[in-house]
N, C-alpha and C. Protein backbone atom coordinates (compact mmCIF):
# COMPACT_ATOMS: atom_id res chain seq x y z
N UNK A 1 89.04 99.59 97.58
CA UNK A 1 89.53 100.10 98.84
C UNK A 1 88.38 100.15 99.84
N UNK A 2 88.40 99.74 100.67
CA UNK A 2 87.44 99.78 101.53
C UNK A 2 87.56 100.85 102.62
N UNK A 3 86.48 101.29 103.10
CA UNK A 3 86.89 102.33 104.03
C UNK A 3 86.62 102.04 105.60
N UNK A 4 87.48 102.48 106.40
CA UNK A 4 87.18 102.64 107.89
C UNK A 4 85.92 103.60 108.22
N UNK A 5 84.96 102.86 108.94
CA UNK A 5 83.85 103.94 109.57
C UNK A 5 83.91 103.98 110.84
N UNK A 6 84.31 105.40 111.61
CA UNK A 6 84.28 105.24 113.13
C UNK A 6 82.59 104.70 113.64
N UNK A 7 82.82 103.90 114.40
CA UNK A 7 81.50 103.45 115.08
C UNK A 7 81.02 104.26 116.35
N UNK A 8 79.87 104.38 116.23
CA UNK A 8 79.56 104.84 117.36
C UNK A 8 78.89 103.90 118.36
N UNK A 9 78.79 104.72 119.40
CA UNK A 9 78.87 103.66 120.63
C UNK A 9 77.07 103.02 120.45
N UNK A 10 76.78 102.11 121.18
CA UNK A 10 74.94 101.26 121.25
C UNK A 10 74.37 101.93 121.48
N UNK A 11 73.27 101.76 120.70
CA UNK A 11 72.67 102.76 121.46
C UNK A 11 72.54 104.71 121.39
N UNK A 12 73.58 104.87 120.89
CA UNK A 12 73.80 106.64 120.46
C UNK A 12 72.88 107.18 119.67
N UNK A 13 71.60 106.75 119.77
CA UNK A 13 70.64 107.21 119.07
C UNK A 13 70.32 107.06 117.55
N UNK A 14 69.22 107.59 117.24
CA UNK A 14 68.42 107.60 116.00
C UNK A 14 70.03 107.67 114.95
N UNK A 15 70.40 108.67 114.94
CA UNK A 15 71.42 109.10 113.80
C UNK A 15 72.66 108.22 113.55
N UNK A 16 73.05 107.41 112.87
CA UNK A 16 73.80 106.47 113.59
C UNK A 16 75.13 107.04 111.96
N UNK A 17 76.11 106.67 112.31
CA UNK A 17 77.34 107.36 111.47
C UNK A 17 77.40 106.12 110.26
N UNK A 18 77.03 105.56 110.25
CA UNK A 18 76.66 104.52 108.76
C UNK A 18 75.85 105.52 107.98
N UNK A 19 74.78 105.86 108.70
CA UNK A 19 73.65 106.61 107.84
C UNK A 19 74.43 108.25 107.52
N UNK A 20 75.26 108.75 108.26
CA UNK A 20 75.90 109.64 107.84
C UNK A 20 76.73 110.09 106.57
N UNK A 21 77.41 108.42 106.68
CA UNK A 21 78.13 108.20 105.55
C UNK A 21 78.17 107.98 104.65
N UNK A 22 76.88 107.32 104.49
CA UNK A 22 75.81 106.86 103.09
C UNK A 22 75.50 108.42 102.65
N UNK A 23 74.85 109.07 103.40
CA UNK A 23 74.73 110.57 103.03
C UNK A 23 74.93 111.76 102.70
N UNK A 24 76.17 111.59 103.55
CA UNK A 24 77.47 112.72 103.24
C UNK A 24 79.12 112.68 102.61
N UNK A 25 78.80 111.50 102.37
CA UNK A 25 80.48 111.20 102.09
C UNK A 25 81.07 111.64 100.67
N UNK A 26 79.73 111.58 99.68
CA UNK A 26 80.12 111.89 98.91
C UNK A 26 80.14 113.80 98.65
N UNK A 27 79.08 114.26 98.86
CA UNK A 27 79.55 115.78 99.14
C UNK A 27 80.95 115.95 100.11
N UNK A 28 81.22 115.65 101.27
CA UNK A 28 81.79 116.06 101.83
C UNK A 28 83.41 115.65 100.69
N UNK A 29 83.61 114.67 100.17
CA UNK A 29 84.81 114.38 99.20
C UNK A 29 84.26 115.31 98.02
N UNK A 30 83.82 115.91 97.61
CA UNK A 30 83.21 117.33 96.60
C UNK A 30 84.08 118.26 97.37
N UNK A 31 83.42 118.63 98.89
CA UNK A 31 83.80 119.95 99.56
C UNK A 31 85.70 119.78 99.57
N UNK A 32 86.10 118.71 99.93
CA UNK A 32 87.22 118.72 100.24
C UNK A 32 88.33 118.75 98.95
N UNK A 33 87.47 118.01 98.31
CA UNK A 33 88.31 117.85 96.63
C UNK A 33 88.71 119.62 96.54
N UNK A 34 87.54 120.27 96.48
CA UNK A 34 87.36 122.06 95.70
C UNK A 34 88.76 122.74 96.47
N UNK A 35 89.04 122.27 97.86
CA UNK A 35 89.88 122.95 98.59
C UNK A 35 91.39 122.22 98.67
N UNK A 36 91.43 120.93 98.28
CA UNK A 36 92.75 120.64 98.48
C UNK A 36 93.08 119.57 96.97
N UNK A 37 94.62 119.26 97.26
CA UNK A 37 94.72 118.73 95.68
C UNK A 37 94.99 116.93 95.81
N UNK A 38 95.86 116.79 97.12
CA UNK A 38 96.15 115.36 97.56
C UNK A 38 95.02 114.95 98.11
N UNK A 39 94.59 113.67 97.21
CA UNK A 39 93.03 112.68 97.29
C UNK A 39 93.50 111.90 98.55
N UNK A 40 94.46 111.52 98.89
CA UNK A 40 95.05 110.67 100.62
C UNK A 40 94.57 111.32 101.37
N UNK A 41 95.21 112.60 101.22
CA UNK A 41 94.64 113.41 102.19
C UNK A 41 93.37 113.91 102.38
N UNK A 42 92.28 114.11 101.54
CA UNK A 42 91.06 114.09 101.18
C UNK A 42 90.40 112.81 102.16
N UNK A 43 91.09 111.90 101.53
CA UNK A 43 90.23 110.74 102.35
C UNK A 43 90.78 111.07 104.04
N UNK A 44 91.65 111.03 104.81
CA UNK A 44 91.79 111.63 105.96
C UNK A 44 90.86 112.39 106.53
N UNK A 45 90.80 113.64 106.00
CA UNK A 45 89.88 114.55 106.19
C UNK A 45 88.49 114.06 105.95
N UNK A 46 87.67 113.47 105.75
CA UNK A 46 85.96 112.27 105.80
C UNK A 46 86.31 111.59 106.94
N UNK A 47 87.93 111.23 107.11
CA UNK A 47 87.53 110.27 108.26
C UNK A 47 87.35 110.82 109.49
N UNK A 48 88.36 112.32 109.47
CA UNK A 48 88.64 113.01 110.57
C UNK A 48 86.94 113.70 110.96
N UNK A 49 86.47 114.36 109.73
CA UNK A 49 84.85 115.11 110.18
C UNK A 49 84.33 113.27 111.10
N UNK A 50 84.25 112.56 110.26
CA UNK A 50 83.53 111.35 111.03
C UNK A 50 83.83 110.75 112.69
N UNK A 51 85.53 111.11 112.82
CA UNK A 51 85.83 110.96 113.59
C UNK A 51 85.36 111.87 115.37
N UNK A 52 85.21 113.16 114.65
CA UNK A 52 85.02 114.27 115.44
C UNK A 52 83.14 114.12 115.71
N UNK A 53 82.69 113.52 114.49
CA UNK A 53 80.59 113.42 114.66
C UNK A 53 80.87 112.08 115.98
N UNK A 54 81.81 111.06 115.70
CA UNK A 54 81.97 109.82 116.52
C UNK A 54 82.34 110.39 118.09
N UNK A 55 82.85 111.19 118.48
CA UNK A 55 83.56 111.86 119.88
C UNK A 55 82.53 112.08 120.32
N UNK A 56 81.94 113.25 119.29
CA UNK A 56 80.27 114.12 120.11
C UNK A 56 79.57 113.19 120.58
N UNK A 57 79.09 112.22 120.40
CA UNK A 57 78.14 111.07 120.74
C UNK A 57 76.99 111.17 119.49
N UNK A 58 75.59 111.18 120.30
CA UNK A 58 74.16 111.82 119.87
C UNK A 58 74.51 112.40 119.16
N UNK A 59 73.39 112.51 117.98
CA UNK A 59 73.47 113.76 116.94
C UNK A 59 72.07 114.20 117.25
N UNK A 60 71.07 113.62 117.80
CA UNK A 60 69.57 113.23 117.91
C UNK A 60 69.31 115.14 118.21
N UNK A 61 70.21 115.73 119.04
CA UNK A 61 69.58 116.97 119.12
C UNK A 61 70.01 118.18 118.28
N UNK A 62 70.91 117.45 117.22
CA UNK A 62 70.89 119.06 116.21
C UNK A 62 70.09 118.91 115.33
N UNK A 63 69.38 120.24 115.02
CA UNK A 63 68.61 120.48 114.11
C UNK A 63 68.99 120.45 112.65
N UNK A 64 69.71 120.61 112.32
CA UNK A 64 70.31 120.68 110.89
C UNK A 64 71.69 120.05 111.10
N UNK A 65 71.38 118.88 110.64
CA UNK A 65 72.51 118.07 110.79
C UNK A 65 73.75 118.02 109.70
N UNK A 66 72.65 118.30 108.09
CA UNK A 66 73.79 118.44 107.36
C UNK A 66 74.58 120.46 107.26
N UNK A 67 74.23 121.08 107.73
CA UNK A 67 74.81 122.09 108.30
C UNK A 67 75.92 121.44 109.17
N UNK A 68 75.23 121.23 110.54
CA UNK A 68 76.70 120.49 111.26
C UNK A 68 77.77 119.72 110.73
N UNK A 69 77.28 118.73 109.89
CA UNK A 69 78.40 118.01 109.23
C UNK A 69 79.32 118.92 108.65
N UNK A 70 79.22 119.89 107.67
CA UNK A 70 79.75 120.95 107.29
C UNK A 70 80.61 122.08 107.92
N UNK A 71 79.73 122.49 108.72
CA UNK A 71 80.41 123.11 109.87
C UNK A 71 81.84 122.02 110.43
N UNK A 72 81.70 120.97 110.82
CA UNK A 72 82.70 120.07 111.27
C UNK A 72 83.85 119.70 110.04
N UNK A 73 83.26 119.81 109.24
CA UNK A 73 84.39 120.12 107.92
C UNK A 73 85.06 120.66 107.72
N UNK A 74 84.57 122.58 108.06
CA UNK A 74 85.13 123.20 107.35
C UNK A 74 86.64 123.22 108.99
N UNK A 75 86.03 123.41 110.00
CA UNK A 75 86.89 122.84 111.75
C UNK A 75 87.74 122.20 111.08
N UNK A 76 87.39 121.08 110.54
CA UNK A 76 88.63 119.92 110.34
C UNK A 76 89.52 120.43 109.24
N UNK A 77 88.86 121.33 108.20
CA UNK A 77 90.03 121.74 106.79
C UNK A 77 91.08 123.17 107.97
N UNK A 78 89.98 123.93 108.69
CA UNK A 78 90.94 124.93 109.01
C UNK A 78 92.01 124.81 109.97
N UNK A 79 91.71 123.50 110.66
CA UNK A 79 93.10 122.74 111.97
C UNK A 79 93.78 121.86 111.19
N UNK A 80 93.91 121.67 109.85
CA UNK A 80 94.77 120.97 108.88
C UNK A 80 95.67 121.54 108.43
N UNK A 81 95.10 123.43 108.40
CA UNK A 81 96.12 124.06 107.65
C UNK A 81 96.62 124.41 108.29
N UNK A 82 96.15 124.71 109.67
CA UNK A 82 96.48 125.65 110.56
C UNK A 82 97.55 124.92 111.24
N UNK A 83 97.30 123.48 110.90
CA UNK A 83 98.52 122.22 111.31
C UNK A 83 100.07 122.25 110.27
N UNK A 84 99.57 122.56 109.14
CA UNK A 84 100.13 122.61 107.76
C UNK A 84 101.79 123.48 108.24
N UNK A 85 100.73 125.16 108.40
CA UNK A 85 101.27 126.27 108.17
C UNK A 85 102.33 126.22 109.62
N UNK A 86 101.79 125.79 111.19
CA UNK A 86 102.95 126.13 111.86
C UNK A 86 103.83 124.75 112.29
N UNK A 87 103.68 124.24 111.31
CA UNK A 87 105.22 123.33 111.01
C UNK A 87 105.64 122.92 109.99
N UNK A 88 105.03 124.39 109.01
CA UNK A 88 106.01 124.42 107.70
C UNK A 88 105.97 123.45 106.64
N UNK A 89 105.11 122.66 106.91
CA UNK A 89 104.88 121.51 106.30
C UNK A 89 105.38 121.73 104.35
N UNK A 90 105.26 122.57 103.98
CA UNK A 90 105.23 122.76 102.71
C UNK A 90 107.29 123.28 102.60
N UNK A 91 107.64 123.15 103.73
CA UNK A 91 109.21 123.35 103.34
C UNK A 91 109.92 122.35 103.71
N UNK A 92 109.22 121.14 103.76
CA UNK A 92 109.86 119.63 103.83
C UNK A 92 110.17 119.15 102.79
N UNK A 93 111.04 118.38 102.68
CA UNK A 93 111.71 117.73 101.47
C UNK A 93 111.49 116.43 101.98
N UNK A 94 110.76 115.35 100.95
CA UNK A 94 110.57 113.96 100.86
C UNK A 94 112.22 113.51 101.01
N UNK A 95 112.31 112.61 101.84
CA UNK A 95 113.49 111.51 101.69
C UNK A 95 113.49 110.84 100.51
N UNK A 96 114.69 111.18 99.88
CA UNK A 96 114.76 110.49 98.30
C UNK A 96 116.20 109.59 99.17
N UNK A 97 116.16 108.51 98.74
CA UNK A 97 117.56 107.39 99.35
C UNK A 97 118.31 107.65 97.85
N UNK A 98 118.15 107.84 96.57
CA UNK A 98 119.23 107.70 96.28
C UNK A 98 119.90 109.12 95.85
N UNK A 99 119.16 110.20 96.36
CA UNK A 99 119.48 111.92 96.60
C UNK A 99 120.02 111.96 97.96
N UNK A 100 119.56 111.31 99.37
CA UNK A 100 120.28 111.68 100.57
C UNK A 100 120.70 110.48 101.00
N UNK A 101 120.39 109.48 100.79
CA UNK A 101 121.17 108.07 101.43
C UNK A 101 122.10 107.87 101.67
N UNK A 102 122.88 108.21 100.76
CA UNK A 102 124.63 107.72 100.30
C UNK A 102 124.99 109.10 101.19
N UNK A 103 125.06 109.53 101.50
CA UNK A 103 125.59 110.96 101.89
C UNK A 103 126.74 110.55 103.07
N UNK A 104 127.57 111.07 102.46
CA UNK A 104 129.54 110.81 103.06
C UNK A 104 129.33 112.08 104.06
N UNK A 105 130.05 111.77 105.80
CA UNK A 105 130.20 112.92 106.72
C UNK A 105 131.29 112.43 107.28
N UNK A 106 132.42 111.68 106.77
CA UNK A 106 133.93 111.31 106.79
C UNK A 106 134.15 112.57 107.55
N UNK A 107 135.68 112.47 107.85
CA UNK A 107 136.10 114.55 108.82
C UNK A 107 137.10 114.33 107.38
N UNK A 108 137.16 113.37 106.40
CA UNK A 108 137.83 114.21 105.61
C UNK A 108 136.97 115.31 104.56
N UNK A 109 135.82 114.55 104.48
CA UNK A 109 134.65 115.01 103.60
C UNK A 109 134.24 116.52 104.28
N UNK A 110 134.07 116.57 105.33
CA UNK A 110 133.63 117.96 106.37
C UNK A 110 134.91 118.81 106.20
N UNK A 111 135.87 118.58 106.43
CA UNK A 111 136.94 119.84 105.90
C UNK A 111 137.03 119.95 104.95
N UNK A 112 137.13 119.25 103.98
CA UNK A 112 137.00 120.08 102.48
C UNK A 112 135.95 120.87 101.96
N UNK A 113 134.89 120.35 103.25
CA UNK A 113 133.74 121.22 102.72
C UNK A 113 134.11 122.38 102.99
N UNK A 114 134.41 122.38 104.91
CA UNK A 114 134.93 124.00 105.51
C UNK A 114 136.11 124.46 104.48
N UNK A 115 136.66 123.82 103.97
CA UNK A 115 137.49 124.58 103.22
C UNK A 115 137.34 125.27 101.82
N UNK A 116 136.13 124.65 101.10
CA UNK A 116 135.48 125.14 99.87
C UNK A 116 134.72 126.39 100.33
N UNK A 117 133.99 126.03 101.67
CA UNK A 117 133.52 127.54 102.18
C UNK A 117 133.87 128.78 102.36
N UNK A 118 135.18 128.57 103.25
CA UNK A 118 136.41 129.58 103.67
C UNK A 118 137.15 130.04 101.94
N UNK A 119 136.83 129.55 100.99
CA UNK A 119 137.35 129.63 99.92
C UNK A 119 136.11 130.69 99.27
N UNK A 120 135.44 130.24 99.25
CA UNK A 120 133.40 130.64 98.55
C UNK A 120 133.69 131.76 99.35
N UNK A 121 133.52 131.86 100.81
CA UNK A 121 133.69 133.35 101.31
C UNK A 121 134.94 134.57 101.31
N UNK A 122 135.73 133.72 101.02
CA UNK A 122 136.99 135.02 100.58
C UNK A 122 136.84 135.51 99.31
N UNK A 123 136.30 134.27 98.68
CA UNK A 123 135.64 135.25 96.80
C UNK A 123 134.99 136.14 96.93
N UNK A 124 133.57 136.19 97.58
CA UNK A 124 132.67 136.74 97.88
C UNK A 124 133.21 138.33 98.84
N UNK A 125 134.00 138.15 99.77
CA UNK A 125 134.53 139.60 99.87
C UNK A 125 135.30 140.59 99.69
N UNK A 126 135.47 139.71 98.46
CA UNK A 126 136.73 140.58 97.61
C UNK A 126 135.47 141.68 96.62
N UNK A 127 134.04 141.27 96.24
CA UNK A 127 133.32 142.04 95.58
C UNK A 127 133.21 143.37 96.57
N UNK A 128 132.30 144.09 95.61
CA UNK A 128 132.05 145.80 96.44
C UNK A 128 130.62 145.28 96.84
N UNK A 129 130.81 146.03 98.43
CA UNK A 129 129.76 145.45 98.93
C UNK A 129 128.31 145.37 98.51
N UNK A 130 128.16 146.43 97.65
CA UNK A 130 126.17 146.52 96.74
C UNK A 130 126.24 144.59 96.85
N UNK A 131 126.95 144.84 95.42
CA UNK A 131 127.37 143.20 94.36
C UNK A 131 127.43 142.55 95.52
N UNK A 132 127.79 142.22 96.84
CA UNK A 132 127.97 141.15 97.57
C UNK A 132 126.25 141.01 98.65
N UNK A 133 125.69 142.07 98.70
CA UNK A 133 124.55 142.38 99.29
C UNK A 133 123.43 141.82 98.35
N UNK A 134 123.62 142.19 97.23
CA UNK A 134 122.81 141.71 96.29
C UNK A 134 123.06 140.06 96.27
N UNK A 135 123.94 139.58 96.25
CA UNK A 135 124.23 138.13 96.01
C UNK A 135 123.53 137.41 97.04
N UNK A 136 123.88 138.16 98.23
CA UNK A 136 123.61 137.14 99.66
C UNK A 136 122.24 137.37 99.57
N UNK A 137 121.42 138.49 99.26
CA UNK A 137 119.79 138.09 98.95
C UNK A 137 119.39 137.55 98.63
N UNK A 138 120.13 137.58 96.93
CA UNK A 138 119.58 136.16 96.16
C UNK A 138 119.51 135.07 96.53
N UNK A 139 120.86 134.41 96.86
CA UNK A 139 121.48 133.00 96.55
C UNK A 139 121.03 132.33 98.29
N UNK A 140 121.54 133.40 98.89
CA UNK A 140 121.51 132.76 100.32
C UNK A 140 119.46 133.03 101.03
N UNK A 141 119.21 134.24 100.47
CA UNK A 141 118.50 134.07 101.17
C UNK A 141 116.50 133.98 100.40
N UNK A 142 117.36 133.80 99.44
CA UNK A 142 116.29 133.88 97.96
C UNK A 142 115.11 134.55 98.11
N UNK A 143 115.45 135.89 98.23
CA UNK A 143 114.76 136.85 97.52
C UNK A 143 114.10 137.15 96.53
N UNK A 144 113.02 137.71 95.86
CA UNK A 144 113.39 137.89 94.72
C UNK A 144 113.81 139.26 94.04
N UNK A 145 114.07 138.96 92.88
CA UNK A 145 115.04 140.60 92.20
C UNK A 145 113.70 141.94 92.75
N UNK A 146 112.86 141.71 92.46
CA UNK A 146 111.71 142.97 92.74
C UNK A 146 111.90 143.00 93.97
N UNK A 147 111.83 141.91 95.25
CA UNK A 147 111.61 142.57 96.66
C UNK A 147 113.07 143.14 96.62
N UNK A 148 114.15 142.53 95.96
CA UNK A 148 116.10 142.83 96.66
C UNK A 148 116.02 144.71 96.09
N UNK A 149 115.51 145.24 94.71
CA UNK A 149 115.45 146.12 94.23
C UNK A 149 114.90 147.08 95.22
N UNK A 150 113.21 146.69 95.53
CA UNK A 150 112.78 147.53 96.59
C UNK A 150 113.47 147.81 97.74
N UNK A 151 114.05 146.70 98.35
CA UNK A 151 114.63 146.68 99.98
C UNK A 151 116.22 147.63 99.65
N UNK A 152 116.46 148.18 98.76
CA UNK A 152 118.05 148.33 98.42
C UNK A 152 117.89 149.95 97.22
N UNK A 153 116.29 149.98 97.14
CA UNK A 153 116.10 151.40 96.53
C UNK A 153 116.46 151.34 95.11
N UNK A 154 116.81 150.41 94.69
CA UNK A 154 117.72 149.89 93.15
C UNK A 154 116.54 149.99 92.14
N UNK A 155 117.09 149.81 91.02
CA UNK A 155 116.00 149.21 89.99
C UNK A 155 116.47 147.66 89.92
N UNK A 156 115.58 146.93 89.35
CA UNK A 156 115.74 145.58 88.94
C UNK A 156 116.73 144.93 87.91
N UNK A 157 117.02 146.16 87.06
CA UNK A 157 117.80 146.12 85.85
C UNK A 157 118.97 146.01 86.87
N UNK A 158 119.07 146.73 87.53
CA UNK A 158 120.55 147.29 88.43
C UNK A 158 120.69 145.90 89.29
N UNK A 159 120.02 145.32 90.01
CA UNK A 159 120.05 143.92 90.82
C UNK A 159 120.57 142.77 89.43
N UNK A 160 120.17 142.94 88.79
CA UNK A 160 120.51 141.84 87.40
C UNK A 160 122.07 142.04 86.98
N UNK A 161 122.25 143.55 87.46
CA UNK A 161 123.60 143.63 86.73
C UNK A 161 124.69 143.30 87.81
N UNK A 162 124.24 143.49 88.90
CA UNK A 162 124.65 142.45 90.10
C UNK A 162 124.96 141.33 90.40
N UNK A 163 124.28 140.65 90.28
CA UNK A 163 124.19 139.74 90.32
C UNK A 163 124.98 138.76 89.11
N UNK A 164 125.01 139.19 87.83
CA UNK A 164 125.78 138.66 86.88
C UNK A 164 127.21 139.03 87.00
N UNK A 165 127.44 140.22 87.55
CA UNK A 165 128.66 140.80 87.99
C UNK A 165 129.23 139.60 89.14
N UNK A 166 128.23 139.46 90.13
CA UNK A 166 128.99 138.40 91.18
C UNK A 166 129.22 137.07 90.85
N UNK A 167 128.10 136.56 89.80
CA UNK A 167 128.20 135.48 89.58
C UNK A 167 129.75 135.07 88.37
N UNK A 168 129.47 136.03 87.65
CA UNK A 168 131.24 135.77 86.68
C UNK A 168 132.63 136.00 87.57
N UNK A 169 132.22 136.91 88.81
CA UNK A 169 133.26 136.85 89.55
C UNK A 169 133.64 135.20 90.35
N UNK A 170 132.69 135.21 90.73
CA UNK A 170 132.60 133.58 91.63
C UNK A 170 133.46 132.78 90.64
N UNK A 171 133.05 132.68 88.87
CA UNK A 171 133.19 131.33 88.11
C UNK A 171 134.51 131.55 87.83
N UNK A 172 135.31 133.02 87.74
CA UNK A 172 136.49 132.84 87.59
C UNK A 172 137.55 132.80 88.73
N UNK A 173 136.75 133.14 89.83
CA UNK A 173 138.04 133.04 90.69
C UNK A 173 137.87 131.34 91.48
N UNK A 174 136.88 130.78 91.53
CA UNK A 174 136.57 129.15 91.88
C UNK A 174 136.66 128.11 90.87
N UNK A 175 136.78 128.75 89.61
CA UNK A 175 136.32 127.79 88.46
C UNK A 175 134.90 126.97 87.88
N UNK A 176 134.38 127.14 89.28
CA UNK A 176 132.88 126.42 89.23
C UNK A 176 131.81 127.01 88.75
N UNK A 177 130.76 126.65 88.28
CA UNK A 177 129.34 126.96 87.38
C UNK A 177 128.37 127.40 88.60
């Protein structure tokens, strides 16, 4: 695999980003390995610090250069996550084609759905409301039994018995698992 090296411009002095890369590339794929688990993305991140030493111009006037490099590392890991975290990145689902491809939105396919729903929710309020409070934590809004227990003053034993309570209700009045 060969790698892309941003170039810097003629001339940009003594420090030139070849010699950077000969120097740092392999620590800096150390630093990045320790903190993240996808090696793609690893390599991104060398190109991105390189990319960001390539913008600055000169390096000729920092004193501790492999400090800076570092410093520009750790910039580039914390606007990755910080990229990560506010667009959720970790609650995306990969496109699988033969999990979402085929996917039928006929209006006959959409009313039977609304109608399995309108069905799912008249089961559901026929329970006493705890058992239906407890359910919609779980299932809908996946909770878990310790936070639904705390938020509801319950014990955990008591959310379990809930929850099995709603769920045998569901299988006999829908038929479904």
């Amino acid at each position: 695999m060969t790698r892309a090296i941003p170039r810097s411009s003629p001339g940009a002095g003594k420090v030139s980003l070849e010699a950077l890369d000969a120097r740092f590339r392999a620590s800096l794929d150390r630093y990045f390995s320790r903190r993240m688990r996808d090696r793609g993305e690893i390599e991104d991140l060398i190109q991105e610090v390189f990319l960001r030493l390539a913008r600055r111009g000169s390096l000729d006037d920092v004193d501790k250069i492999g400090g800076y490099v570092f410093e520009t590392a750790s910039s580039v890991l914390t606007d990755r996550l910080r990229r990560k975290r506010s667009r959720f990145e970790a609650d995306h689902e990969a496109f699988d084609g033969q999990r979402h491809g085929d996917v039928d939105f006929s209006p006959e396919r959409v009313l039977l759905g609304k109608e399995a729903l309108g069905r799912a929710t008249a089961v559901l309020l026929e329970l006493p409301e705890r058992t239906r409070v407890v359910f919609v934590m779980r299932r809908l809004e996946g909770m878990r039994y310790l936070d639904i227990a705390a938020r509801l003053g319950i014990s955990v034993s008591a959310v379990e018995k809930h929850m099995t309570r709603a769920m045998t209700h569901l299988v006999q009045r829908l038929g479904e698992p």
